[in-house]
N, C-alpha and C. Protein backbone atom coordinates (compact mmCIF):
# COMPACT_ATOMS: atom_id res chain seq x y z
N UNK A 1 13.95 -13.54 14.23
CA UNK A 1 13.89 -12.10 14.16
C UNK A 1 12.69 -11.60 14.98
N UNK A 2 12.79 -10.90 16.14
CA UNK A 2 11.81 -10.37 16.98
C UNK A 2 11.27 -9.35 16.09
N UNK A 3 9.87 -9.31 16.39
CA UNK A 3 9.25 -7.96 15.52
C UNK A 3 8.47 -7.17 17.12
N UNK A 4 8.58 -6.12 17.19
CA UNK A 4 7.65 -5.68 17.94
C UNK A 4 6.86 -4.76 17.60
N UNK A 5 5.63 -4.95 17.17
CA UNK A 5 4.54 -4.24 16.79
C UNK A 5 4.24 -3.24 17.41
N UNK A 6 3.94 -3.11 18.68
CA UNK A 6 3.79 -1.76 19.65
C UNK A 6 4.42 -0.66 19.36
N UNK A 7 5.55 -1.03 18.88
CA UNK A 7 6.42 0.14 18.71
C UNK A 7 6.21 0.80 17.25
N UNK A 8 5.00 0.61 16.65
CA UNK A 8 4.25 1.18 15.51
C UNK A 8 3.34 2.11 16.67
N UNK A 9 2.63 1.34 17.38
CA UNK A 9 1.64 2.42 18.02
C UNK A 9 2.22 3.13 18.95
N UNK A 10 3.44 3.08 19.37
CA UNK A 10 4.01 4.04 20.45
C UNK A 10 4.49 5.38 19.26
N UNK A 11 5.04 4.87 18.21
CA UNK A 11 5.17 5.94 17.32
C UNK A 11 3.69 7.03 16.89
N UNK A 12 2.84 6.34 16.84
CA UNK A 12 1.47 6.73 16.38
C UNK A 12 1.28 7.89 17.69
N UNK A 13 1.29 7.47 18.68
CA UNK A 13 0.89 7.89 19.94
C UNK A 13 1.79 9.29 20.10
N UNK A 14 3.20 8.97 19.61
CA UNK A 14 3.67 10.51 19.83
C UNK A 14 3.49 11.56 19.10
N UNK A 15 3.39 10.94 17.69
CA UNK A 15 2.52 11.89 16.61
C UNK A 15 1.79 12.69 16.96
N UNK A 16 0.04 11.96 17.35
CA UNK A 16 -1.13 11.96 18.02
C UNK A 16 -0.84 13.28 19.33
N UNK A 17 0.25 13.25 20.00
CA UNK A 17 0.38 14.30 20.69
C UNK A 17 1.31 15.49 20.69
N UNK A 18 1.31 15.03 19.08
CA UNK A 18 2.49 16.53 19.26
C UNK A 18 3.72 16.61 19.09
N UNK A 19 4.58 15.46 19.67
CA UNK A 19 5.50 15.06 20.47
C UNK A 19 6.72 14.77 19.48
N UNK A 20 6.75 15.87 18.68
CA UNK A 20 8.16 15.60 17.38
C UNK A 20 9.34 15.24 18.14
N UNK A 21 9.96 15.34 19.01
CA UNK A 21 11.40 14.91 19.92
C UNK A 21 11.10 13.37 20.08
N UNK A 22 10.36 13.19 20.62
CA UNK A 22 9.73 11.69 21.05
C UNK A 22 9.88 11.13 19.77
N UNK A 23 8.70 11.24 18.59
CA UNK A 23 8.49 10.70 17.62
C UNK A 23 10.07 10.57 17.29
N UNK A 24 10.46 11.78 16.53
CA UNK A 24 11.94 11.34 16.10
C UNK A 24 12.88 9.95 17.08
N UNK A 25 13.03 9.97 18.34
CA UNK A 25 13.68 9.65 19.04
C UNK A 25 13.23 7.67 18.71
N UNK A 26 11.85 7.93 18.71
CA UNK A 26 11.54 6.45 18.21
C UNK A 26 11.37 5.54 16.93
N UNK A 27 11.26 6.69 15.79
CA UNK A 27 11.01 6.50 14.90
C UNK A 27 12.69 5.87 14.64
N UNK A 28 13.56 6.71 14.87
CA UNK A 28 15.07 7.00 14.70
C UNK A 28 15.88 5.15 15.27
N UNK A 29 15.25 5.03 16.55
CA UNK A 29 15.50 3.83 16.94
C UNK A 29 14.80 2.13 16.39
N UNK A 30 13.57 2.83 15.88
CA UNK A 30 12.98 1.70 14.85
C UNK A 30 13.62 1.24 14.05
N UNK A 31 14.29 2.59 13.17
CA UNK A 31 15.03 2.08 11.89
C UNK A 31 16.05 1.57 11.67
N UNK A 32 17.06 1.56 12.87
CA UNK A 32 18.22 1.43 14.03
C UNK A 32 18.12 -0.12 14.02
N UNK A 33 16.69 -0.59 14.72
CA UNK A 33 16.35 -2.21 15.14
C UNK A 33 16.63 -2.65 13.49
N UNK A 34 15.63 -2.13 12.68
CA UNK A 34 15.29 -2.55 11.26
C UNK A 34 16.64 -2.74 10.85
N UNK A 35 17.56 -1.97 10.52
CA UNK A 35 18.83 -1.67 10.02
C UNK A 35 19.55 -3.23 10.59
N UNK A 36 19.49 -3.40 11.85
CA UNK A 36 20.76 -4.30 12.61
C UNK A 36 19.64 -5.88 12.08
N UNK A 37 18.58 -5.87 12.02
CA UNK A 37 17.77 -7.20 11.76
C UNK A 37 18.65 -7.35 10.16
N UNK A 38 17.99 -6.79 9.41
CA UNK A 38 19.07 -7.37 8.11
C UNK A 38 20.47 -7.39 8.26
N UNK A 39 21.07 -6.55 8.61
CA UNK A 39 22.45 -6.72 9.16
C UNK A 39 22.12 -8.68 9.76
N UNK A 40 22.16 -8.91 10.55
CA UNK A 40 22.09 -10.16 10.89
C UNK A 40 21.72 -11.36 10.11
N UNK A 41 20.44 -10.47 9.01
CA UNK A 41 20.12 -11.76 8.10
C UNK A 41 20.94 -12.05 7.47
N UNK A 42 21.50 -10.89 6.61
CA UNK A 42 22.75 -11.01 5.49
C UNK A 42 23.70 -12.09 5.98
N UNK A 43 24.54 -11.21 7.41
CA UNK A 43 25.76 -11.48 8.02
C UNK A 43 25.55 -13.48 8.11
N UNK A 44 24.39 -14.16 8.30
CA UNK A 44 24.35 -15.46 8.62
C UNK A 44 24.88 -16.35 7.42
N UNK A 45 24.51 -15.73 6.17
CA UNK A 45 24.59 -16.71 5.26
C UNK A 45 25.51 -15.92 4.24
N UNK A 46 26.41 -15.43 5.21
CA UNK A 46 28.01 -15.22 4.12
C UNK A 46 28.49 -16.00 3.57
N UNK A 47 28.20 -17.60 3.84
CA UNK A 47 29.44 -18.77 3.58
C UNK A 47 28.91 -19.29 2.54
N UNK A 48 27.59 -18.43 2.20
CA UNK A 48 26.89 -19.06 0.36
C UNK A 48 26.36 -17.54 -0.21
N UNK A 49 26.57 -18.13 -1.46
CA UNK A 49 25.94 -16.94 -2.41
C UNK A 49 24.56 -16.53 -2.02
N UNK A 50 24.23 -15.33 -2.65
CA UNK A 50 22.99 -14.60 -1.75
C UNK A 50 22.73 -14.09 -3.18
N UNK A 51 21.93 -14.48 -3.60
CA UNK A 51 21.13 -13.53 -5.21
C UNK A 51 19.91 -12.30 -4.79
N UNK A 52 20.06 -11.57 -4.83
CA UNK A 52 18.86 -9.90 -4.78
C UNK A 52 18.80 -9.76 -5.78
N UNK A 53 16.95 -9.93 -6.25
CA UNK A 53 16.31 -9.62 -7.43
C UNK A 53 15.78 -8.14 -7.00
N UNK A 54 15.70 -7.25 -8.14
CA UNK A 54 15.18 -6.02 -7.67
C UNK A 54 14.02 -5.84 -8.88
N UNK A 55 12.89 -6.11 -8.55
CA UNK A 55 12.25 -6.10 -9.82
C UNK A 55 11.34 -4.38 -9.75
C-alpha cells in the first residue's frame, strides 16, 4: 500500500493560501486514494473470513 505523505502538506499548503477549490479538489482525491486502498485490502482476502472488531 503506497502512502504518500506530501499530499498532507500539499493539502496544508492550499489551506494556508486560501485556496478552497484546490483544497477541496485534493482533499476530495485523498479520500478517493484512501477509499480504493481498503477497497483492495478487503477485495484480497475474500477467499477467508475477515472478523471487524469495532470497539
Amino acid at each position: 500500500m503506497a502512502v504518500r505523505l506530501d499530499e498532507h502538506e500539499e493539502i496544508i499548503a492550499a489551506i494556508k493560501a486560501g485556496d478552497a477549490e484546490q483544497t477541496d479538489r485534493l482533499a476530495i482525491a485523498h479520500a478517493a486514494q484512501i477509499v480504493r486502498q481498503i477497497q483492495d485490502y478487503v477485495a484480497r482476502d475474500l477467499d477467508r473470513s475477515l472478523a471487524i472488531s469495532i470497539a
